[in-house]
N, C-alpha and C. Protein backbone atom coordinates (compact mmCIF):
# COMPACT_ATOMS: atom_id res chain seq x y z
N UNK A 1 115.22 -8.03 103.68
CA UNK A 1 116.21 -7.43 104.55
C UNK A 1 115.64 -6.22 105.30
N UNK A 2 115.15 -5.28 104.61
CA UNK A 2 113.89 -4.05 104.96
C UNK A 2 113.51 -4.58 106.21
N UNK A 3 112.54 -5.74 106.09
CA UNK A 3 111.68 -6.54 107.16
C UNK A 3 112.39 -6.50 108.72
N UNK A 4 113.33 -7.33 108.23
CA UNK A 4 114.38 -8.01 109.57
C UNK A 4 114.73 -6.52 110.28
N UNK A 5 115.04 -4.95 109.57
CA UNK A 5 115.73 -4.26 110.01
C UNK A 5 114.91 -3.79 110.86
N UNK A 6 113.80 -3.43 110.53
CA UNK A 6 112.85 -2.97 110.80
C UNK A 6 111.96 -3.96 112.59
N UNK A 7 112.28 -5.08 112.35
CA UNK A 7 111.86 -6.07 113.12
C UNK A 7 112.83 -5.80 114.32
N UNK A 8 114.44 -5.70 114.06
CA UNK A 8 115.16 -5.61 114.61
C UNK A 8 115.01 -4.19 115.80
N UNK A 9 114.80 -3.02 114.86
CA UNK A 9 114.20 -1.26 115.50
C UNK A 9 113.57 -1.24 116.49
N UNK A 10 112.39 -2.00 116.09
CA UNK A 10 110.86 -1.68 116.61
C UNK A 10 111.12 -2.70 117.92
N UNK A 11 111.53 -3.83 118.10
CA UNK A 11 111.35 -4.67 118.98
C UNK A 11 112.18 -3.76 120.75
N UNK A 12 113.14 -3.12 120.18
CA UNK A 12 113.33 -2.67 121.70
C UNK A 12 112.25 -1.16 122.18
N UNK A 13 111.26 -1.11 121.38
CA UNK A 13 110.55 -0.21 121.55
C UNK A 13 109.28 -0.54 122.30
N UNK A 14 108.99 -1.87 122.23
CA UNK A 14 108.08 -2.54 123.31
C UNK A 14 108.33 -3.77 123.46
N UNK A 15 108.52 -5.03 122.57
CA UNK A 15 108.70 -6.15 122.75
C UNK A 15 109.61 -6.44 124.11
N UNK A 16 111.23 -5.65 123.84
CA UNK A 16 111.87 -6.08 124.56
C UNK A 16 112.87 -4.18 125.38
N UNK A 17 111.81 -3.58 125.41
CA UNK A 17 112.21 -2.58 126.23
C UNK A 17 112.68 -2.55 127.40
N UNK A 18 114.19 -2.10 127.38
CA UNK A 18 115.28 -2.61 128.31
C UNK A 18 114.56 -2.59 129.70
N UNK A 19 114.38 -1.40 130.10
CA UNK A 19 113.81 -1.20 131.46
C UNK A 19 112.71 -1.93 132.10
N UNK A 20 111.50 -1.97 131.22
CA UNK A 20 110.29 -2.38 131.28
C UNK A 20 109.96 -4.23 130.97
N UNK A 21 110.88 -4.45 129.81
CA UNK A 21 110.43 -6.05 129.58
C UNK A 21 112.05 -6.94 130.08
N UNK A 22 113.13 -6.14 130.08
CA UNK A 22 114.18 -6.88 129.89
C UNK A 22 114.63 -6.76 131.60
N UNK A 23 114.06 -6.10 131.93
CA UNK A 23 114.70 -5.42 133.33
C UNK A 23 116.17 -5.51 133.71
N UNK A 24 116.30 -4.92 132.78
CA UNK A 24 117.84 -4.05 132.50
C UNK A 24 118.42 -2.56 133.00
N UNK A 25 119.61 -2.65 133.41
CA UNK A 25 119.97 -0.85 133.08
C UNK A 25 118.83 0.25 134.53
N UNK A 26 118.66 -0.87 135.52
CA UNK A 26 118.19 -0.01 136.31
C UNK A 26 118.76 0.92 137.32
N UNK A 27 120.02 0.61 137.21
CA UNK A 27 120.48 1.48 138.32
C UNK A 27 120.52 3.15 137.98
N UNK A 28 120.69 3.46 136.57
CA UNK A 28 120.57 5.31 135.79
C UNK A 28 119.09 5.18 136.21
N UNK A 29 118.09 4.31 135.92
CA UNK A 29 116.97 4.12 135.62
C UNK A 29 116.03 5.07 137.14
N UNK A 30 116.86 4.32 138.12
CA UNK A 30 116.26 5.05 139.66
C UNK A 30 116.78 5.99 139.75
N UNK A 31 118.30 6.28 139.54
CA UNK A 31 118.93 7.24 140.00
C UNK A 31 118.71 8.56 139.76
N UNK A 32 118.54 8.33 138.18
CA UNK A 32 118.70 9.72 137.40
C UNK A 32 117.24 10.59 137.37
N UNK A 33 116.22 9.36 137.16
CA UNK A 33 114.95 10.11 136.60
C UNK A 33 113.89 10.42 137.90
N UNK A 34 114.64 11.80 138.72
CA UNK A 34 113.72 12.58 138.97
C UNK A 34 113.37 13.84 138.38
N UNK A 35 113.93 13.67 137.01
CA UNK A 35 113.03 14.69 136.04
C UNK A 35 113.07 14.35 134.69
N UNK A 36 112.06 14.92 133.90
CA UNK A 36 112.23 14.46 132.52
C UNK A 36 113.48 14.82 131.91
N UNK A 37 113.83 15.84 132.03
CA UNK A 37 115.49 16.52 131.57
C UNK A 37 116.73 15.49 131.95
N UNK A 38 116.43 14.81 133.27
CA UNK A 38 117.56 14.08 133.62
C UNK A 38 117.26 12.66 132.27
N UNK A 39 116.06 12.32 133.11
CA UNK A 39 115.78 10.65 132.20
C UNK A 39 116.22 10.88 130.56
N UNK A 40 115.74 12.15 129.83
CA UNK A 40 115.91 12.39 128.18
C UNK A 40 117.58 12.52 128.43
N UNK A 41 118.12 13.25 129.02
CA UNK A 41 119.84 13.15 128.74
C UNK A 41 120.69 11.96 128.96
N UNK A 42 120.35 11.21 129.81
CA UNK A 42 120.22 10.08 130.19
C UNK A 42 120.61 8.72 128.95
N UNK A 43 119.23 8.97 128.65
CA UNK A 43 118.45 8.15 127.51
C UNK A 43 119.87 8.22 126.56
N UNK A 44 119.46 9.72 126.11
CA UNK A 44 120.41 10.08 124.45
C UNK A 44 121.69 9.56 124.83
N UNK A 45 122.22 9.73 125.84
CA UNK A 45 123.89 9.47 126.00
C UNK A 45 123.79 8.06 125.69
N UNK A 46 122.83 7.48 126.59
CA UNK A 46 123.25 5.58 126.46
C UNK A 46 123.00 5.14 124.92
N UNK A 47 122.13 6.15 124.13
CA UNK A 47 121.70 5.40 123.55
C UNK A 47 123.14 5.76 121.77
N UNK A 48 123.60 7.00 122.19
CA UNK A 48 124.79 6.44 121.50
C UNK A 48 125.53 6.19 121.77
N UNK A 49 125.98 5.85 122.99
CA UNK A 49 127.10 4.69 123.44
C UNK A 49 126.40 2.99 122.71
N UNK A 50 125.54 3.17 122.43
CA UNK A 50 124.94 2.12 122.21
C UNK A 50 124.83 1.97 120.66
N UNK A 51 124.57 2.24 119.90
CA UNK A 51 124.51 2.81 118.54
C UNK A 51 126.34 2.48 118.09
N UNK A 52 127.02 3.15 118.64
CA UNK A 52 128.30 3.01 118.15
C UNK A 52 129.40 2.06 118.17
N UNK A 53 128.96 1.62 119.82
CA UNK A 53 129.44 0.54 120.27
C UNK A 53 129.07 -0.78 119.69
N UNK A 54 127.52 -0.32 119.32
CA UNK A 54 127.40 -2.19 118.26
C UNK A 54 127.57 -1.89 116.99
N UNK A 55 127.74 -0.95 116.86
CA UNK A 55 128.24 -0.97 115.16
C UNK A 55 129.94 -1.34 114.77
N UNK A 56 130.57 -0.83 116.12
CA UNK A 56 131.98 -0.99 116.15
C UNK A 56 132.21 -2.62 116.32
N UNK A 57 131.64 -3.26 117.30
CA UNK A 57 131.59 -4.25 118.01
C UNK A 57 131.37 -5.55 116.63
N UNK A 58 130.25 -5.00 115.67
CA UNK A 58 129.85 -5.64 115.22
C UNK A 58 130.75 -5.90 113.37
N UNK A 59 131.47 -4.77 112.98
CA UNK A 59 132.49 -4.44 112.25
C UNK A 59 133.61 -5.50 112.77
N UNK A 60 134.46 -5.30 114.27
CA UNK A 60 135.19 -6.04 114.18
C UNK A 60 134.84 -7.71 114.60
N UNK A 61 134.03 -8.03 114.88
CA UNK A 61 133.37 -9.38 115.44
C UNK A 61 134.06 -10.53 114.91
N UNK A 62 135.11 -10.49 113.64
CA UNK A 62 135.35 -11.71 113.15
C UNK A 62 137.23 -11.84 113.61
N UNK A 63 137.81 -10.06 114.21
CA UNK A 63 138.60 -10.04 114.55
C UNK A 63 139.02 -10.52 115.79
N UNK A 64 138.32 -9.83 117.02
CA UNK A 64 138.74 -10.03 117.91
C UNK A 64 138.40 -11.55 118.61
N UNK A 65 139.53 -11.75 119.05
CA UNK A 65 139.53 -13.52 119.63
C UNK A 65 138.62 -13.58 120.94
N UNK A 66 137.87 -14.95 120.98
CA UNK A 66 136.66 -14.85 121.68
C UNK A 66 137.15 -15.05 123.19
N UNK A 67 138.27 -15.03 123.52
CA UNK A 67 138.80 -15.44 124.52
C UNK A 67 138.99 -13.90 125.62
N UNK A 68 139.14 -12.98 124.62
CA UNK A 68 139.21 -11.45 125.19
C UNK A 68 138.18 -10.88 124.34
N UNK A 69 136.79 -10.75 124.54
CA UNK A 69 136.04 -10.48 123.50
C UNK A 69 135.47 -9.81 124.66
N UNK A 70 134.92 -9.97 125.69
CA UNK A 70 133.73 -8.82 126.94
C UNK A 70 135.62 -7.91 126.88
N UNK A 71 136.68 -8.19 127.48
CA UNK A 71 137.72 -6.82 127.45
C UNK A 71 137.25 -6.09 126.50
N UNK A 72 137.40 -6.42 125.36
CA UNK A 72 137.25 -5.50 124.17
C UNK A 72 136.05 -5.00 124.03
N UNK A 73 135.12 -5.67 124.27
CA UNK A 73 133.69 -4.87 124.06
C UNK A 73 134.03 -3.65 125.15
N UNK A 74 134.03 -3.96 126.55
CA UNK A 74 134.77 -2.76 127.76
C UNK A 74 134.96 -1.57 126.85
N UNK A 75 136.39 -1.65 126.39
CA UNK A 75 137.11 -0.80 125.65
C UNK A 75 136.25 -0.14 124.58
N UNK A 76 135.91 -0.59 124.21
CA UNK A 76 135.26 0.37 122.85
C UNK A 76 134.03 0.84 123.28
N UNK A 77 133.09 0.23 124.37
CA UNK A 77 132.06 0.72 125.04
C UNK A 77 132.74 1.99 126.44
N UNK A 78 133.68 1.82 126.78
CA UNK A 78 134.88 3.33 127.67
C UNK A 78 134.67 4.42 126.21
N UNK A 79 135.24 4.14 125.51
CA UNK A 79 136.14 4.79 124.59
C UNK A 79 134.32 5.76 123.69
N UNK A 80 133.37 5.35 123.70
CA UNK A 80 132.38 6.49 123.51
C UNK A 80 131.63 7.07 124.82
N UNK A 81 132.06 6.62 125.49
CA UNK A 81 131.49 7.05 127.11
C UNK A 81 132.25 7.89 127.20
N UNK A 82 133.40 7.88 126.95
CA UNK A 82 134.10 9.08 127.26
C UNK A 82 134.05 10.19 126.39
N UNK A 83 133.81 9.82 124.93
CA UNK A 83 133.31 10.91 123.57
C UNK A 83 132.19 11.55 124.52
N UNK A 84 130.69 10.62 124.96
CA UNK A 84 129.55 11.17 125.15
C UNK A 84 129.95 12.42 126.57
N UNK A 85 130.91 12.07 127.23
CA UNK A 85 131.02 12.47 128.36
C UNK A 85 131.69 13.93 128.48
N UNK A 86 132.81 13.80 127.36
CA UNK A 86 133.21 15.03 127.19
C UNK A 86 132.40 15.74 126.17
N UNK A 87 131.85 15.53 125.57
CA UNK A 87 130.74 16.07 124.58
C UNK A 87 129.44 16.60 125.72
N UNK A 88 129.21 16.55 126.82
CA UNK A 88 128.22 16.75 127.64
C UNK A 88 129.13 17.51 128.18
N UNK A 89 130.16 17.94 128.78
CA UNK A 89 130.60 18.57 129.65
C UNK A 89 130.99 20.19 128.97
N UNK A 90 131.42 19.88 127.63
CA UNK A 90 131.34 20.83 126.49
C UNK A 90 130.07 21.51 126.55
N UNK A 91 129.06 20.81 126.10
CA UNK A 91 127.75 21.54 125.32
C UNK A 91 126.63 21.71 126.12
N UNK A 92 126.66 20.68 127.21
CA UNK A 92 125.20 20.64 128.59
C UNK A 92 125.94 20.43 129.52
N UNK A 93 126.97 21.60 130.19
CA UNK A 93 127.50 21.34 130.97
C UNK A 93 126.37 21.04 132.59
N UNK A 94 125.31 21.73 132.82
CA UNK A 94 124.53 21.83 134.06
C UNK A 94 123.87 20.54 133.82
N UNK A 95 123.19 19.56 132.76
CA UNK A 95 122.76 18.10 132.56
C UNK A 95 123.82 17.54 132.99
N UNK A 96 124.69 17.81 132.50
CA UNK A 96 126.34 16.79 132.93
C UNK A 96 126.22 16.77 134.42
N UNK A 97 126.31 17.89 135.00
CA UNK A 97 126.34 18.48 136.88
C UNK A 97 125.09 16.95 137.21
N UNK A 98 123.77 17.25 137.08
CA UNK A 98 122.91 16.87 137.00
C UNK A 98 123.53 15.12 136.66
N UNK A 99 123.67 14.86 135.72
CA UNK A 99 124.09 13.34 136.09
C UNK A 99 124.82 12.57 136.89
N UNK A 100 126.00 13.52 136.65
CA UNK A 100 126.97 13.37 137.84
C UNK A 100 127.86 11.90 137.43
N UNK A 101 128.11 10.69 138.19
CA UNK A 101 128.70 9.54 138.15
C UNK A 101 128.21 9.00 137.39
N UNK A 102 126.95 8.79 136.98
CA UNK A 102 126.12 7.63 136.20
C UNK A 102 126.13 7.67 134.49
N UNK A 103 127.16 9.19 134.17
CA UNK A 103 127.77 8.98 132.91
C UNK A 103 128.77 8.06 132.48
N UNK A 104 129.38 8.25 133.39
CA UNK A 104 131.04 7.47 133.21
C UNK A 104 130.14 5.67 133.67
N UNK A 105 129.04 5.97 134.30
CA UNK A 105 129.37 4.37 134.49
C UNK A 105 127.63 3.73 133.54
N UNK A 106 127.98 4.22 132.28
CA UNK A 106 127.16 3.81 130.91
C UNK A 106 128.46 2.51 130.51
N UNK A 107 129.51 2.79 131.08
CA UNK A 107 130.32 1.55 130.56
C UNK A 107 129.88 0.46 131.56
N UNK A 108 129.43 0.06 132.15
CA UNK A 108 129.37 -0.92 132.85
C UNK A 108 127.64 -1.60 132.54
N UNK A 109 126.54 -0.47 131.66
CA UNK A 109 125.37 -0.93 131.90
C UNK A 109 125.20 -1.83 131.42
N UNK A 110 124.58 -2.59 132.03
CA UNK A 110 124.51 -4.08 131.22
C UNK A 110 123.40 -4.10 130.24
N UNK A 111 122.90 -3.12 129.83
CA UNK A 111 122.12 -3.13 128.08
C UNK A 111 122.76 -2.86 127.29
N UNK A 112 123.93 -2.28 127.45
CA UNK A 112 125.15 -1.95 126.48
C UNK A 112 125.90 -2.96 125.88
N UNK A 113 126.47 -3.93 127.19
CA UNK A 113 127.36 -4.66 127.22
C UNK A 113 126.48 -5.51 126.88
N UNK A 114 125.26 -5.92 127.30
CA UNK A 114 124.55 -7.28 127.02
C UNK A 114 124.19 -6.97 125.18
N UNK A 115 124.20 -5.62 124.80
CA UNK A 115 123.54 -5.95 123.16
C UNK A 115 125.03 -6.18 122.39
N UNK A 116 126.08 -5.52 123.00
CA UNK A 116 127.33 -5.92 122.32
C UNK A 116 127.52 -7.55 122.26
N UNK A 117 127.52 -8.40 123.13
CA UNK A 117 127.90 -9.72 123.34
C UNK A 117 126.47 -10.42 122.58
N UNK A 118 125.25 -10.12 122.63
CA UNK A 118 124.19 -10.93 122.30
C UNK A 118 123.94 -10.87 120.79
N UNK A 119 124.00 -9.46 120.59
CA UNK A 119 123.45 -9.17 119.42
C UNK A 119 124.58 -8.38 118.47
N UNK A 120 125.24 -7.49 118.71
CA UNK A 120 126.18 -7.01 117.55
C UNK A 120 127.23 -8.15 117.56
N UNK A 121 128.26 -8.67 117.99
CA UNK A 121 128.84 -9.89 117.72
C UNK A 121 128.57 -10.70 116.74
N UNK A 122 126.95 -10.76 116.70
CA UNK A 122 126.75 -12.13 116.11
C UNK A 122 126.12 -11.51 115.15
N UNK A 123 125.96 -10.59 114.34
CA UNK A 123 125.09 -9.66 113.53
C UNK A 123 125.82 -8.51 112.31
N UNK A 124 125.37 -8.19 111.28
CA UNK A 124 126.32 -7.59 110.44
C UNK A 124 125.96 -5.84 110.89
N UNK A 125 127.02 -4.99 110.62
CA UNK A 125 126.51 -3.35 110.87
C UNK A 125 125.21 -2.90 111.05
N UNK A 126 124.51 -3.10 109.84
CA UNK A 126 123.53 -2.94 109.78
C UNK A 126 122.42 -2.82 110.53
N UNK A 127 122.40 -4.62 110.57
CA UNK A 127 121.15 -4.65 112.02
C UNK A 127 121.97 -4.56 113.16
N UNK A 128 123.38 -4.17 113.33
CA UNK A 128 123.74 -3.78 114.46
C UNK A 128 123.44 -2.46 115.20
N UNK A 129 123.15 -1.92 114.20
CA UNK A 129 122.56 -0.37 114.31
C UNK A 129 121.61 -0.15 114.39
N UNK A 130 120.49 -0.88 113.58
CA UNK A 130 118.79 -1.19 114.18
C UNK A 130 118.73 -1.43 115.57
N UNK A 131 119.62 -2.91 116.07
CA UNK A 131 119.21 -2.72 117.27
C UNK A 131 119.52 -1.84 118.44
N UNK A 132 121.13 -1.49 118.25
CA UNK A 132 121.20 -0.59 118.95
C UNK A 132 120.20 1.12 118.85
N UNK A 133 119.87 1.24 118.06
CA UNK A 133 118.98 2.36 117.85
C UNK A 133 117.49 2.30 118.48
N UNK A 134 117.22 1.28 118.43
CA UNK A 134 115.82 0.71 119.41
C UNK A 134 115.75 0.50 120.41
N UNK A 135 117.09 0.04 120.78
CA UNK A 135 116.99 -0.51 122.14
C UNK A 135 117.35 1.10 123.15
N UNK A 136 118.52 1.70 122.02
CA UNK A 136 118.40 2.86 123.33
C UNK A 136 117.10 3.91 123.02
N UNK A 137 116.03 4.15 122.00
CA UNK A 137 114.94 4.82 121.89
C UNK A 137 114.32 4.31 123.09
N UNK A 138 113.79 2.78 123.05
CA UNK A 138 113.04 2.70 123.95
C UNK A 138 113.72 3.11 125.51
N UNK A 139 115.06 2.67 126.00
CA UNK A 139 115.28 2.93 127.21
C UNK A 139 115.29 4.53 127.19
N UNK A 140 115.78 5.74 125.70
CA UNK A 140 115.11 6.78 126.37
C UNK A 140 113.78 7.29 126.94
N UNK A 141 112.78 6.71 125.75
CA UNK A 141 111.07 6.64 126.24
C UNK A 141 111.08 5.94 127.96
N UNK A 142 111.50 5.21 128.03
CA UNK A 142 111.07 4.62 129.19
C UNK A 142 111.72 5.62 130.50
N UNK A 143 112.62 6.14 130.24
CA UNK A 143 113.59 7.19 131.22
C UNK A 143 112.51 8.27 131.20
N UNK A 144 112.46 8.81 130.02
CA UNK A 144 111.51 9.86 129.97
C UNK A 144 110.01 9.91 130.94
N UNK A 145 109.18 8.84 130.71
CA UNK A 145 108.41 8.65 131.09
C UNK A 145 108.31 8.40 132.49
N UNK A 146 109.31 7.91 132.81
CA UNK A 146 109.63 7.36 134.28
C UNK A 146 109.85 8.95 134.69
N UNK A 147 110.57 9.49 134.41
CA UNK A 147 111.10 10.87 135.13
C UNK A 147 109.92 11.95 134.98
N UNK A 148 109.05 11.62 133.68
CA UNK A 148 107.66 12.54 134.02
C UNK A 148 106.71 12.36 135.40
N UNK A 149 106.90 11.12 135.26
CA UNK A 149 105.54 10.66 136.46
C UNK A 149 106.25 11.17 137.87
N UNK A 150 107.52 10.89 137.74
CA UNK A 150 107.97 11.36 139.25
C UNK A 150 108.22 13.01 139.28
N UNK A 151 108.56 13.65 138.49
CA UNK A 151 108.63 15.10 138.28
C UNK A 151 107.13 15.82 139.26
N UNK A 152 105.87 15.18 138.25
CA UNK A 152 104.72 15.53 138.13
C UNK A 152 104.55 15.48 139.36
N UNK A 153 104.54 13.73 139.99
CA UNK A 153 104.20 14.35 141.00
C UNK A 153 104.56 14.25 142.54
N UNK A 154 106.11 14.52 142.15
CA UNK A 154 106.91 14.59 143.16
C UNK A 154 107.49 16.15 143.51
N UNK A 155 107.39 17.12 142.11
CA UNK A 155 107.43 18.53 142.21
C UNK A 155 106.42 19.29 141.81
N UNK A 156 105.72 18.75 140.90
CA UNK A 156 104.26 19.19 140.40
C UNK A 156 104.36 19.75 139.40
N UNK A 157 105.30 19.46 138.35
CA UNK A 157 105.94 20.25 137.47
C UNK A 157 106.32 19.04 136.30
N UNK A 158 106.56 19.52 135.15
CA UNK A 158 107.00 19.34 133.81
C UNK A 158 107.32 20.34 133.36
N UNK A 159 109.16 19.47 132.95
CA UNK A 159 110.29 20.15 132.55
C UNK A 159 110.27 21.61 132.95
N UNK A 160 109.54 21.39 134.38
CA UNK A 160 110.29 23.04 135.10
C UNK A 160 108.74 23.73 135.05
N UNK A 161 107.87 23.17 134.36
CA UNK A 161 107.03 24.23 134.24
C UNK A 161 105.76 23.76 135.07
N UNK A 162 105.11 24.51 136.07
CA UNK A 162 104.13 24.04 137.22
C UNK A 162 103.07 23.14 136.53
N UNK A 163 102.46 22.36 136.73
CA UNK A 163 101.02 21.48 136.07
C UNK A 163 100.02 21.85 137.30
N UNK A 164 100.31 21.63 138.37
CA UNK A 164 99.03 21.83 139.21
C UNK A 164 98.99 23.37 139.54
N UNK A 165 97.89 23.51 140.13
CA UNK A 165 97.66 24.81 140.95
C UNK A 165 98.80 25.52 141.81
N UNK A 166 98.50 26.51 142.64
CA UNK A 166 99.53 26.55 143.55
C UNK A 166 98.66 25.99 144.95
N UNK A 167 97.99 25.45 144.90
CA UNK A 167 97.82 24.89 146.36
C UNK A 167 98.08 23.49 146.36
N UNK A 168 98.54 22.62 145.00
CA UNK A 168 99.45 21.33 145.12
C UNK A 168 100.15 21.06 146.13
N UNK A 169 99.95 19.83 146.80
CA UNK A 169 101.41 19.78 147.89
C UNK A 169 101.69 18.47 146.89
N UNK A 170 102.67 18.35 146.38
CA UNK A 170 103.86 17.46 146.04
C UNK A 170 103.76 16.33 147.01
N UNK A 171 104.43 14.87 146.28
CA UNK A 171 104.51 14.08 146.83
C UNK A 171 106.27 13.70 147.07
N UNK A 172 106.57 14.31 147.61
CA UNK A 172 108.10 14.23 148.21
C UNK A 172 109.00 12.81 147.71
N UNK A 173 107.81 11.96 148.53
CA UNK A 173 108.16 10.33 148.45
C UNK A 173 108.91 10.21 146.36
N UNK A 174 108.31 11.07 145.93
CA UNK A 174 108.23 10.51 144.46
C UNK A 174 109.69 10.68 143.45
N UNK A 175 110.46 11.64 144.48
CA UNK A 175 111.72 11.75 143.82
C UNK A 175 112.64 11.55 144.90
N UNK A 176 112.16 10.81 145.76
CA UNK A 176 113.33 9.57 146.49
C UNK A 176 113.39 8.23 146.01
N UNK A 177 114.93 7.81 146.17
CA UNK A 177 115.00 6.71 146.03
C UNK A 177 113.61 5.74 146.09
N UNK A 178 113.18 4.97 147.60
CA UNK A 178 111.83 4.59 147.18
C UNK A 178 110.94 5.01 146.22
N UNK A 179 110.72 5.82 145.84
CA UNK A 179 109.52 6.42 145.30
C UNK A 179 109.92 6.42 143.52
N UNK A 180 111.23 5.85 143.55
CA UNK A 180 111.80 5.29 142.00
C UNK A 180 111.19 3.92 141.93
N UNK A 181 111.73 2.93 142.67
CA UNK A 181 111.26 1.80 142.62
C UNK A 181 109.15 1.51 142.58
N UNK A 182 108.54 2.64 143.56
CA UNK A 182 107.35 2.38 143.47
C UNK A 182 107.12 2.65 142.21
N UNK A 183 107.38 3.78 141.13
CA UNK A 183 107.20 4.39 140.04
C UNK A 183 107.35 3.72 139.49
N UNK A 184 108.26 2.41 139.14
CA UNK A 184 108.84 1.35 137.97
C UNK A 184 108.13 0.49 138.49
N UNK A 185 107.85 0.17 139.83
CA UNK A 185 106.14 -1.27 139.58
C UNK A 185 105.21 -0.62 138.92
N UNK A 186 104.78 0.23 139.07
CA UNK A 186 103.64 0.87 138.67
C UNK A 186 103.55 1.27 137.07
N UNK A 187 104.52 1.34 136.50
CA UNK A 187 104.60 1.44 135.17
C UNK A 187 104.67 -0.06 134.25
N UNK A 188 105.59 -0.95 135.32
CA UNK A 188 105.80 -2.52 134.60
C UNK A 188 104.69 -2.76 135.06
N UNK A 189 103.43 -2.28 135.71
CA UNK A 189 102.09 -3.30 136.43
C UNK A 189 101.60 -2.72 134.79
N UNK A 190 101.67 -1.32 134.58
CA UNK A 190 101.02 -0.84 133.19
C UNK A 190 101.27 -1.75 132.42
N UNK A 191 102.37 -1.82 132.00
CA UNK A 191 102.51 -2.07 130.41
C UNK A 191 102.35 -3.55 130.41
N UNK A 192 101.83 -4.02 131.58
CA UNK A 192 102.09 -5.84 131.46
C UNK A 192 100.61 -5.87 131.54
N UNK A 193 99.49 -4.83 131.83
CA UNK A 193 97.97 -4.68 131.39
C UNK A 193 98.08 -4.44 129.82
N UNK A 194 98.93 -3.86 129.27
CA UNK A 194 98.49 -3.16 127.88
C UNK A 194 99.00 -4.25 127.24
N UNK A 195 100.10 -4.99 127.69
CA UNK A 195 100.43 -6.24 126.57
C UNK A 195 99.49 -7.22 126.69
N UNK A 196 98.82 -7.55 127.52
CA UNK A 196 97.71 -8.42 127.51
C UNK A 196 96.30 -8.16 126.91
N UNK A 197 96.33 -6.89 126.85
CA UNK A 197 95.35 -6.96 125.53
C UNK A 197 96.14 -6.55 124.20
């Protein structure tokens, strides 16, 4: 059982990392991460909307009738979006500023909704919580990382603090829209070199 849980963890951490292998959940993915601060707050919120939602999801799975079963996933995936949301507006209110719309619409991401229907449904608490715990680690790593490379070197900076010289000129392109999408080929061109060896 150890094994499976464990199998269950680790797999959204590279096997099937939402952003990168599943190509999932991209719309926070461009939007948010032009900095590491955005992509890490990001990350944490989805990833206990995610955590809770398949543990809930996966508790009642034998209740709810399969006929209204995505409504109900909705509902209970709203119903911690809105915990995470007012819990951010409370405690990080300027991250909250900083996210803006793309909190409230963690109910709609389809790594949420897709691990509720795929995997907690059909799965006991347990590994409902492995996977949700993996799957949102890796989409925070992957936010993170995504929002470093464009930070770096789209302001020249990490988490606020300068990396280059002062005669850096910044690459502007890198925290525009385009310059999200170039950043996510360039990372899926990576990691699809590193899985091949």
């Amino acid at each position: 059982m150890a094994q499976s849980i464990v199998k269950e963890f680790t797999k959204g951490l590279w096997a099937e990392v939402p952003p990168f292998r599943l190509v999932l959940g991209l719309c926070p993915v461009l939007a948010v991460t032009k900095s590491v601060e955005n992509g890490i707050g990001m990350g944490i919120a989805t990833t206990f909307v995610l955590v809770c939602s398949n543990f809930l999801v996966s508790l009642l799975r034998d209740i709810i009738p399969a006929k209204v079963r995505i409504a109900c996933f909705i509902v209970i995936i709203a119903t911690f979006v809105t915990v995470v949301e007012l819990m951010m507006q409370a405690y990080t209110y300027p991250l909250f500023l900083k996210l803006g719309i793309f909190i409230p619409l963690i109910v709609v991401n389809c790594i949420v909704l897709g691990r509720a229907e795929a995997f907690a449904s059909k799965n006991p608490p347990h590994m409902a919580i492995a996977d949700g715990l993996g799957m949102g680690i890796g989409f925070t790593l992957s936010l993170g990382a995504l929002g470093a490379v464009r930070e770096c070197l789209g302001d020249g900076t990490i988490l606020g603090n300068p990396v280059f010289g002062p005669d850096f000129q910044p690459f502007t392109f890198m925290v525009e829209a385009p310059g999200a999408f170039v950043c996510l080929g360039l990372l899926l061109c990576l990691m699809n070199l590193i899985g091949k060896k």
